[in-house]
PDB file of N, CA and C in Angstrom:
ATOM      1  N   UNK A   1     163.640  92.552 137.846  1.00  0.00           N
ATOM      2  CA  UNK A   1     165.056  92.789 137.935  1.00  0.00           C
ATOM      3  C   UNK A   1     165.294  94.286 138.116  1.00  0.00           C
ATOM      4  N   UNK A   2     166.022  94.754 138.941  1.00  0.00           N
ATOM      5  CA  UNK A   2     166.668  96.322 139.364  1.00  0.00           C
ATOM      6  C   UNK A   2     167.634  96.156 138.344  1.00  0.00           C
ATOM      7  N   UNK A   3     167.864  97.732 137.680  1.00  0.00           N
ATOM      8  CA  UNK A   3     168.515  98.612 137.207  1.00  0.00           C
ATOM      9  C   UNK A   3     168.781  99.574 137.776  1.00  0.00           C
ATOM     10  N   UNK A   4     170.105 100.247 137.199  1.00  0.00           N
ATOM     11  CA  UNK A   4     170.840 101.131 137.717  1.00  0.00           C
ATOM     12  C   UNK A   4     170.643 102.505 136.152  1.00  0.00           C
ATOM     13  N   UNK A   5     169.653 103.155 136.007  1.00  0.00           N
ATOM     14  CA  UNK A   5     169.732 103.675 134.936  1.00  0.00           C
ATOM     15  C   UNK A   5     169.198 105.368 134.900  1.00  0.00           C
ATOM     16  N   UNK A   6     169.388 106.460 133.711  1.00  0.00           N
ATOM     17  CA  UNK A   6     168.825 107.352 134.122  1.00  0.00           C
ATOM     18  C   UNK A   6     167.440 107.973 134.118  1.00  0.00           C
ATOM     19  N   UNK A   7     167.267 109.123 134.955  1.00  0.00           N
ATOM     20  CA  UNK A   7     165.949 109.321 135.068  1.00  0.00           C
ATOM     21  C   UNK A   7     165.939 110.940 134.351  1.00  0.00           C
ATOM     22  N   UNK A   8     164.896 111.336 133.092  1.00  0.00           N
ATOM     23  CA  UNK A   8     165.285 112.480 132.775  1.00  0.00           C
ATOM     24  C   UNK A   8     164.500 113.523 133.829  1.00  0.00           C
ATOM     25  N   UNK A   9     165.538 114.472 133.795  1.00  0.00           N
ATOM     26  CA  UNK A   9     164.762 115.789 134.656  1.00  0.00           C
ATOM     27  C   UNK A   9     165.091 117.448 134.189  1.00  0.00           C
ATOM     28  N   UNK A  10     164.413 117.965 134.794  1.00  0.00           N
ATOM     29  CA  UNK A  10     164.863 119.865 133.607  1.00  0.00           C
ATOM     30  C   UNK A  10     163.404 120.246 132.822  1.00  0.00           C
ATOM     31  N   UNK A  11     164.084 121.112 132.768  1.00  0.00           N
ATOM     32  CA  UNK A  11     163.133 121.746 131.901  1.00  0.00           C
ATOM     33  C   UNK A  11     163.369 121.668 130.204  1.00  0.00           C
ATOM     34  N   UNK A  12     162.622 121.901 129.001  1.00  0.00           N
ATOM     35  CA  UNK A  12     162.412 121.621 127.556  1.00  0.00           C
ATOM     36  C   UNK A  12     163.896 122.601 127.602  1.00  0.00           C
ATOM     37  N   UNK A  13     164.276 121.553 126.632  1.00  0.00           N
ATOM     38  CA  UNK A  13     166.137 122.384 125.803  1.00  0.00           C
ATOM     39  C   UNK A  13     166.808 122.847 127.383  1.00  0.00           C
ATOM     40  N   UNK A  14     166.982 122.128 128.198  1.00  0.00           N
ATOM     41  CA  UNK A  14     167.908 121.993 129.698  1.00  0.00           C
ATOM     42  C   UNK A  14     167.851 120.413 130.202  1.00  0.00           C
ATOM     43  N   UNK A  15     168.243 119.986 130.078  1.00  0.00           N
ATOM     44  CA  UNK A  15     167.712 118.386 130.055  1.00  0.00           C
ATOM     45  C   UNK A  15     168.891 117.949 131.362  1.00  0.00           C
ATOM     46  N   UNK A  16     168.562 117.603 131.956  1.00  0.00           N
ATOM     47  CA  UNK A  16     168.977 116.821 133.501  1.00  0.00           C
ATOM     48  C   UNK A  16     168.941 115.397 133.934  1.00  0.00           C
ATOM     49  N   UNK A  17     169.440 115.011 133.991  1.00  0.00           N
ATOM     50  CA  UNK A  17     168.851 113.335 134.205  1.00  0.00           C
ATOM     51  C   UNK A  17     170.121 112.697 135.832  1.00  0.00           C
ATOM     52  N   UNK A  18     168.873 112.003 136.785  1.00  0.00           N
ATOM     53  CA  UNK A  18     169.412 111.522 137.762  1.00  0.00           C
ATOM     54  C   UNK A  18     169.958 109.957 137.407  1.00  0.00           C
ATOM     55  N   UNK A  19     170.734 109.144 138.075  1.00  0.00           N
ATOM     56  CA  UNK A  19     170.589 108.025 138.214  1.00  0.00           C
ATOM     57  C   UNK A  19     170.527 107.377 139.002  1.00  0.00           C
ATOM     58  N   UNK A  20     169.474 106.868 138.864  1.00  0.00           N
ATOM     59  CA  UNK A  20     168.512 106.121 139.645  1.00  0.00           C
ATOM     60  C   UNK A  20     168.334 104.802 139.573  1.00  0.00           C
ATOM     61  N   UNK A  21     168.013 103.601 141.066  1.00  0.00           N
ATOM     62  CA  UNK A  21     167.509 102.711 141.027  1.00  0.00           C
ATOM     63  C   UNK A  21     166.492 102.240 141.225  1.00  0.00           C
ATOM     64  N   UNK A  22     165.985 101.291 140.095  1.00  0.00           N
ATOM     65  CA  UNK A  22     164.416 101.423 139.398  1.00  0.00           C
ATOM     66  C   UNK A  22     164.469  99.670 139.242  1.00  0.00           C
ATOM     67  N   UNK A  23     163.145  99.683 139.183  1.00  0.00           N
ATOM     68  CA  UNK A  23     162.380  97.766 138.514  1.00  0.00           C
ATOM     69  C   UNK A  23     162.514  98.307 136.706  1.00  0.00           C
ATOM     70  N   UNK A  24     162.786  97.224 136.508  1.00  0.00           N
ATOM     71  CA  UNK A  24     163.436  97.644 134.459  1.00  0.00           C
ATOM     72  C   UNK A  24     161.961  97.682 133.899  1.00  0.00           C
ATOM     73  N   UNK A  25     161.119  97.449 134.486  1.00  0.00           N
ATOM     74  CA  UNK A  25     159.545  97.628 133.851  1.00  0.00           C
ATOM     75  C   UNK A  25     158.765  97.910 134.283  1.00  0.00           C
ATOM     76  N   UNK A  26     158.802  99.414 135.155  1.00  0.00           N
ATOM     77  CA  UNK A  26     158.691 100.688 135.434  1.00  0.00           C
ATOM     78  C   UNK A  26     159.394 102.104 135.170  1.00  0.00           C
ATOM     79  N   UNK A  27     158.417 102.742 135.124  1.00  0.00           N
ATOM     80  CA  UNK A  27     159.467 103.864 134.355  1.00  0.00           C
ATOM     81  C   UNK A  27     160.407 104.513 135.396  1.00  0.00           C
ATOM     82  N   UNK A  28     161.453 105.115 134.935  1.00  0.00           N
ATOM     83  CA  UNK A  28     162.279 105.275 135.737  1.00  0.00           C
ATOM     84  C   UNK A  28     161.987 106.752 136.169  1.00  0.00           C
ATOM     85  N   UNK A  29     160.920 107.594 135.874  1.00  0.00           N
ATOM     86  CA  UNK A  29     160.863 108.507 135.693  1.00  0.00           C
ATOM     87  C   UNK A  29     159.662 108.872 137.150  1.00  0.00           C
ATOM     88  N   UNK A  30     159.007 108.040 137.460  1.00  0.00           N
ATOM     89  CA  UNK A  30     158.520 107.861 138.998  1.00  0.00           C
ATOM     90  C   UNK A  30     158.732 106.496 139.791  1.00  0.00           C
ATOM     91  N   UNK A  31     158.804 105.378 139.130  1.00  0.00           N
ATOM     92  CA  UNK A  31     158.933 104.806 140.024  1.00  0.00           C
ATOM     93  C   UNK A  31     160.378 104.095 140.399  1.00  0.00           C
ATOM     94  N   UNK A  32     161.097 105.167 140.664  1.00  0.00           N
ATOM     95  CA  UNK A  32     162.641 104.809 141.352  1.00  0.00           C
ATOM     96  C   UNK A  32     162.712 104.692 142.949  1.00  0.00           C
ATOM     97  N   UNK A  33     163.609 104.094 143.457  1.00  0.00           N
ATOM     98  CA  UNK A  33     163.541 103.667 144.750  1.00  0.00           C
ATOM     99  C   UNK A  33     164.321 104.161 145.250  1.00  0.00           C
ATOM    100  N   UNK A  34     165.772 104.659 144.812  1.00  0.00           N
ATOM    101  CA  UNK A  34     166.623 105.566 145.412  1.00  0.00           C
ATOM    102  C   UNK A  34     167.356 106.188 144.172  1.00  0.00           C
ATOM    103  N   UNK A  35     167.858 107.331 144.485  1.00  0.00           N
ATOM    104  CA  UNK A  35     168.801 108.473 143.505  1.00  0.00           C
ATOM    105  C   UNK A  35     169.816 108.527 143.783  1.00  0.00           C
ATOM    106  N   UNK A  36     171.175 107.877 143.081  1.00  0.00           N
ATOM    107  CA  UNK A  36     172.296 107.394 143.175  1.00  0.00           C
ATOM    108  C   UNK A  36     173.412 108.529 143.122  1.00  0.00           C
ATOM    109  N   UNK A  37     172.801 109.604 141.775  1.00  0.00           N
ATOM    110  CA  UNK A  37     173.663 110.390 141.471  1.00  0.00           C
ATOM    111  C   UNK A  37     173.211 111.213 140.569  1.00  0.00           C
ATOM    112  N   UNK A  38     174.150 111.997 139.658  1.00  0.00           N
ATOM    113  CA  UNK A  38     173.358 112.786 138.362  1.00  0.00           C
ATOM    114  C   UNK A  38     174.224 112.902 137.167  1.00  0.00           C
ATOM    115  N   UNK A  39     174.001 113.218 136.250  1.00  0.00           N
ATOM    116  CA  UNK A  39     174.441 113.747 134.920  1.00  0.00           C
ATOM    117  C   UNK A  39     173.716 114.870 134.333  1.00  0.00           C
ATOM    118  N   UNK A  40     174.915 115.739 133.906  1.00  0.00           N
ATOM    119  CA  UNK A  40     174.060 116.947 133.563  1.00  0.00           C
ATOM    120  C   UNK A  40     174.989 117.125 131.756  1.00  0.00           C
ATOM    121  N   UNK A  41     174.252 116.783 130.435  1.00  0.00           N
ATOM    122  CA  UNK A  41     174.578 116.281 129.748  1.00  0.00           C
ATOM    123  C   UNK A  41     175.352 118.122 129.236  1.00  0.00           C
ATOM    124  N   UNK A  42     174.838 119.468 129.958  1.00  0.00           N
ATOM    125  CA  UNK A  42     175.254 120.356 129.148  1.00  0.00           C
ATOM    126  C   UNK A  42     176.702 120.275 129.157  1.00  0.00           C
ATOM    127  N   UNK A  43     177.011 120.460 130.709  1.00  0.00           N
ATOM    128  CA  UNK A  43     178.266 120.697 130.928  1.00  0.00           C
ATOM    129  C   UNK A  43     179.372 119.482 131.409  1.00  0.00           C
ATOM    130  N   UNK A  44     178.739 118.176 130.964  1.00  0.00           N
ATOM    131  CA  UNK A  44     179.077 116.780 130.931  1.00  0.00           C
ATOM    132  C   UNK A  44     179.580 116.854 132.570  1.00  0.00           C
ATOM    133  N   UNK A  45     178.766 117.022 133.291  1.00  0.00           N
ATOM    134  CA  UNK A  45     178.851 116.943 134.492  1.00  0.00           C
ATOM    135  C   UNK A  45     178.510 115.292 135.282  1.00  0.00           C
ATOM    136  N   UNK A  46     178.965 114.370 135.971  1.00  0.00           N
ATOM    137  CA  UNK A  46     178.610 113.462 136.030  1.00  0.00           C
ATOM    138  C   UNK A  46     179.142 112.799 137.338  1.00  0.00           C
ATOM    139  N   UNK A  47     178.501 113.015 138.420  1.00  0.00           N
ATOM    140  CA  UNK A  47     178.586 112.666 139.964  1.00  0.00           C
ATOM    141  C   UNK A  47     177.743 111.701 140.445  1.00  0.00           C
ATOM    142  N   UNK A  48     178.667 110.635 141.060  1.00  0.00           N
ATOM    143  CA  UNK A  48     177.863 109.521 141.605  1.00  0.00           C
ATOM    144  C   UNK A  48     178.205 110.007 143.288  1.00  0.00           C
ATOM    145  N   UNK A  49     176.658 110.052 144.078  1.00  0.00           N
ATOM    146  CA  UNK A  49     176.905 110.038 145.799  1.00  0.00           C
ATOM    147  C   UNK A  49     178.140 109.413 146.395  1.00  0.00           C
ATOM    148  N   UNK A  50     177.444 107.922 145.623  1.00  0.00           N
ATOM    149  CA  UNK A  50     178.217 106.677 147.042  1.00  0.00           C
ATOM    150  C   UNK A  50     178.542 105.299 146.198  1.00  0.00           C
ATOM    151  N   UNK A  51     179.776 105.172 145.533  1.00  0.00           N
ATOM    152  CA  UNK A  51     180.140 104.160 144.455  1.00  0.00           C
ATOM    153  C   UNK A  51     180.297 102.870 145.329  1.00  0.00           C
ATOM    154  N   UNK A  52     180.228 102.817 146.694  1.00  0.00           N
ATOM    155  CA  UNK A  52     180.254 101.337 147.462  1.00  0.00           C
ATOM    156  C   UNK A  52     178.859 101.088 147.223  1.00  0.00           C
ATOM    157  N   UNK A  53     178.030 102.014 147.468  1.00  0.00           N
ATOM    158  CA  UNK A  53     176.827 101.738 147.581  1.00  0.00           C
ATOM    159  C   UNK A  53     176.209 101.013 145.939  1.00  0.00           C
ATOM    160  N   UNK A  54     176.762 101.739 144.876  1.00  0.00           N
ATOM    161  CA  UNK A  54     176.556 101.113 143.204  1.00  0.00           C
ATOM    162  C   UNK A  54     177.457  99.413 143.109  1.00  0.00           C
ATOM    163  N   UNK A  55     178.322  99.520 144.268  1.00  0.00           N
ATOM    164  CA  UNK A  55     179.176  97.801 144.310  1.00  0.00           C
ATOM    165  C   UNK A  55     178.304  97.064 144.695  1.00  0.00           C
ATOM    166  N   UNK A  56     177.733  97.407 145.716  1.00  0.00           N
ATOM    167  CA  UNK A  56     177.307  96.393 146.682  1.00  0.00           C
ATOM    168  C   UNK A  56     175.738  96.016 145.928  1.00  0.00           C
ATOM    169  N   UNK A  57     175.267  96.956 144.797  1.00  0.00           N
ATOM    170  CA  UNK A  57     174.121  96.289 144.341  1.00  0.00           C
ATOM    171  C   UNK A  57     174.725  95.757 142.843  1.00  0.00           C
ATOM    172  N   UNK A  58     175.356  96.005 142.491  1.00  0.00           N
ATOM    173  CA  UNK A  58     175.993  95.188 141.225  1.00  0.00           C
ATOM    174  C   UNK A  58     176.488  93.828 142.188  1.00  0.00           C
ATOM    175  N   UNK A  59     177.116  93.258 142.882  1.00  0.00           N
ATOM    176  CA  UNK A  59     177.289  92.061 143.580  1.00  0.00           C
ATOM    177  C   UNK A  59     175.833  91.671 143.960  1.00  0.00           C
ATOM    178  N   UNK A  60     175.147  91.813 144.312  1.00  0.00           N
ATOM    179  CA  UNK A  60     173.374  91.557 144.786  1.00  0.00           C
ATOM    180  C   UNK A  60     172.820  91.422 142.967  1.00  0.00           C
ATOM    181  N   UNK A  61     173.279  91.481 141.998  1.00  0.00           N
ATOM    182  CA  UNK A  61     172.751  91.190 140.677  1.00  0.00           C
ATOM    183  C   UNK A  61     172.062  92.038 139.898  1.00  0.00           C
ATOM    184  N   UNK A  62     172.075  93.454 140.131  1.00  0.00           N
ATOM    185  CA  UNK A  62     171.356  94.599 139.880  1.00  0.00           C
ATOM    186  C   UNK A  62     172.285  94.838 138.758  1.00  0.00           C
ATOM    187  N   UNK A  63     171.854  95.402 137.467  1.00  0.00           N
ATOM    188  CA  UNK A  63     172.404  95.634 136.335  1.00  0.00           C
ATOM    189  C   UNK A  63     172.230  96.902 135.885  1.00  0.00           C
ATOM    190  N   UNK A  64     173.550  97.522 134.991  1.00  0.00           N
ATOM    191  CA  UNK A  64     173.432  98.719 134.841  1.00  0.00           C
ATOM    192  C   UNK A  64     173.253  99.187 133.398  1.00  0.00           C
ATOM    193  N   UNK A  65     172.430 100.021 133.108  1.00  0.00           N
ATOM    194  CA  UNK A  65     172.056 100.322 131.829  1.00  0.00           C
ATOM    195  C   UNK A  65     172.988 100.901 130.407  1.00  0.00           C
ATOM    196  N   UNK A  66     173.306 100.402 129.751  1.00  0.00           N
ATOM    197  CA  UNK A  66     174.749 100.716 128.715  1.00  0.00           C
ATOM    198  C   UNK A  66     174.587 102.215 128.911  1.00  0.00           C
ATOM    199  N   UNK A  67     173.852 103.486 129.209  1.00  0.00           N
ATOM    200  CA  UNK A  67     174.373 104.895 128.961  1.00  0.00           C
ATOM    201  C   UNK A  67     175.073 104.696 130.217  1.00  0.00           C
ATOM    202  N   UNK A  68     174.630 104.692 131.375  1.00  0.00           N
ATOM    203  CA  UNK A  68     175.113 104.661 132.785  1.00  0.00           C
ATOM    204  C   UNK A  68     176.647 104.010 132.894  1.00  0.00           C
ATOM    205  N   UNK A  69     176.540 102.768 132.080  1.00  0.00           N
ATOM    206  CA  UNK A  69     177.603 102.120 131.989  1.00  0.00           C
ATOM    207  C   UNK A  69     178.691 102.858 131.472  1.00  0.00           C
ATOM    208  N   UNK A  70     178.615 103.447 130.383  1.00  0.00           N
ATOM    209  CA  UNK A  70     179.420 104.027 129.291  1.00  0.00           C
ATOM    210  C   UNK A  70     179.702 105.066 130.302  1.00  0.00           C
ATOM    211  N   UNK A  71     179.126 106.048 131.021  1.00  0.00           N
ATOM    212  CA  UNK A  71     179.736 107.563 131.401  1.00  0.00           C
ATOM    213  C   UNK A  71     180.381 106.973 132.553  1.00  0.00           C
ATOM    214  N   UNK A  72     180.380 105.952 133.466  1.00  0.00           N
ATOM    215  CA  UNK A  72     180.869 104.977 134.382  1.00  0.00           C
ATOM    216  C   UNK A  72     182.593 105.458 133.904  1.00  0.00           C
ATOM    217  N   UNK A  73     182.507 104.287 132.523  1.00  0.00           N
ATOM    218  CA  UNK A  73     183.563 104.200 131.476  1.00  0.00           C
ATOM    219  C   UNK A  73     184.523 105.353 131.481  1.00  0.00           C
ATOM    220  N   UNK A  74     183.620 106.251 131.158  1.00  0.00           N
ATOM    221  CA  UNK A  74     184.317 107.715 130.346  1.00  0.00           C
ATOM    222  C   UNK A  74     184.771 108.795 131.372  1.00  0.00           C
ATOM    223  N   UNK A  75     184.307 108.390 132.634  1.00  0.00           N
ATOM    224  CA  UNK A  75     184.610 109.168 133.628  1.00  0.00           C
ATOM    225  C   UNK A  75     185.337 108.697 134.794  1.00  0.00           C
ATOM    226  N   UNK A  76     185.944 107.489 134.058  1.00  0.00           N
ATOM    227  CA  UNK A  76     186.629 106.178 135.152  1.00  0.00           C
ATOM    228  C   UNK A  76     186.778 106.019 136.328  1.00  0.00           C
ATOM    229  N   UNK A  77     185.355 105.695 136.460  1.00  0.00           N
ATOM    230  CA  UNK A  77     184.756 105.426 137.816  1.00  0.00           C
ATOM    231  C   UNK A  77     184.725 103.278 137.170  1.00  0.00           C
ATOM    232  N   UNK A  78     185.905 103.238 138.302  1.00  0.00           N
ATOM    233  CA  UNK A  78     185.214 101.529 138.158  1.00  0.00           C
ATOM    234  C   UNK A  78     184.518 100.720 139.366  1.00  0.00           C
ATOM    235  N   UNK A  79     183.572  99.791 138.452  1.00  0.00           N
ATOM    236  CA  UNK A  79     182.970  98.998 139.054  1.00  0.00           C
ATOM    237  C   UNK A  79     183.173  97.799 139.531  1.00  0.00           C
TER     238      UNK A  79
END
């Protein structure tokens, strides 16, 4: 099953994380298949590319991971 979840990136005490679509039992941390968008937790920065493109795999059955979900939420971007 694909997920829609994040991938951490940065350097120690700078922490970065993409989100990425990944197989849920692989790590998301190499084996992602495409990079959707990012979150940057300092400055609660949180940009998705292409939100048709996050529709059209949530309709195809791809599920999104409750943090992903939640900043979705908090940054009211709907799905």
């Amino acid at each position: 099953m694909l997920k829609i979840r994040l991938s951490r990136a940065g350097k120690r005490n700078m922490p970065f994380f993409r989100v990425v679509l990944t197989e849920h039992t692989r790590a998301a941390k190499h084996g992602y298949k495409e990079v959707l968008g990012f979150y940057n937790p300092l400055t609660k920065e949180f940009k998705i590319k292409d939100l048709t493109k996050i529709k059209e795999y949530l309709s195809h059955g791809v599920q999104l991971s409750p943090r992903v979900k939640k900043l979705m939420d908090v940054n009211k971007l709907s799905v």
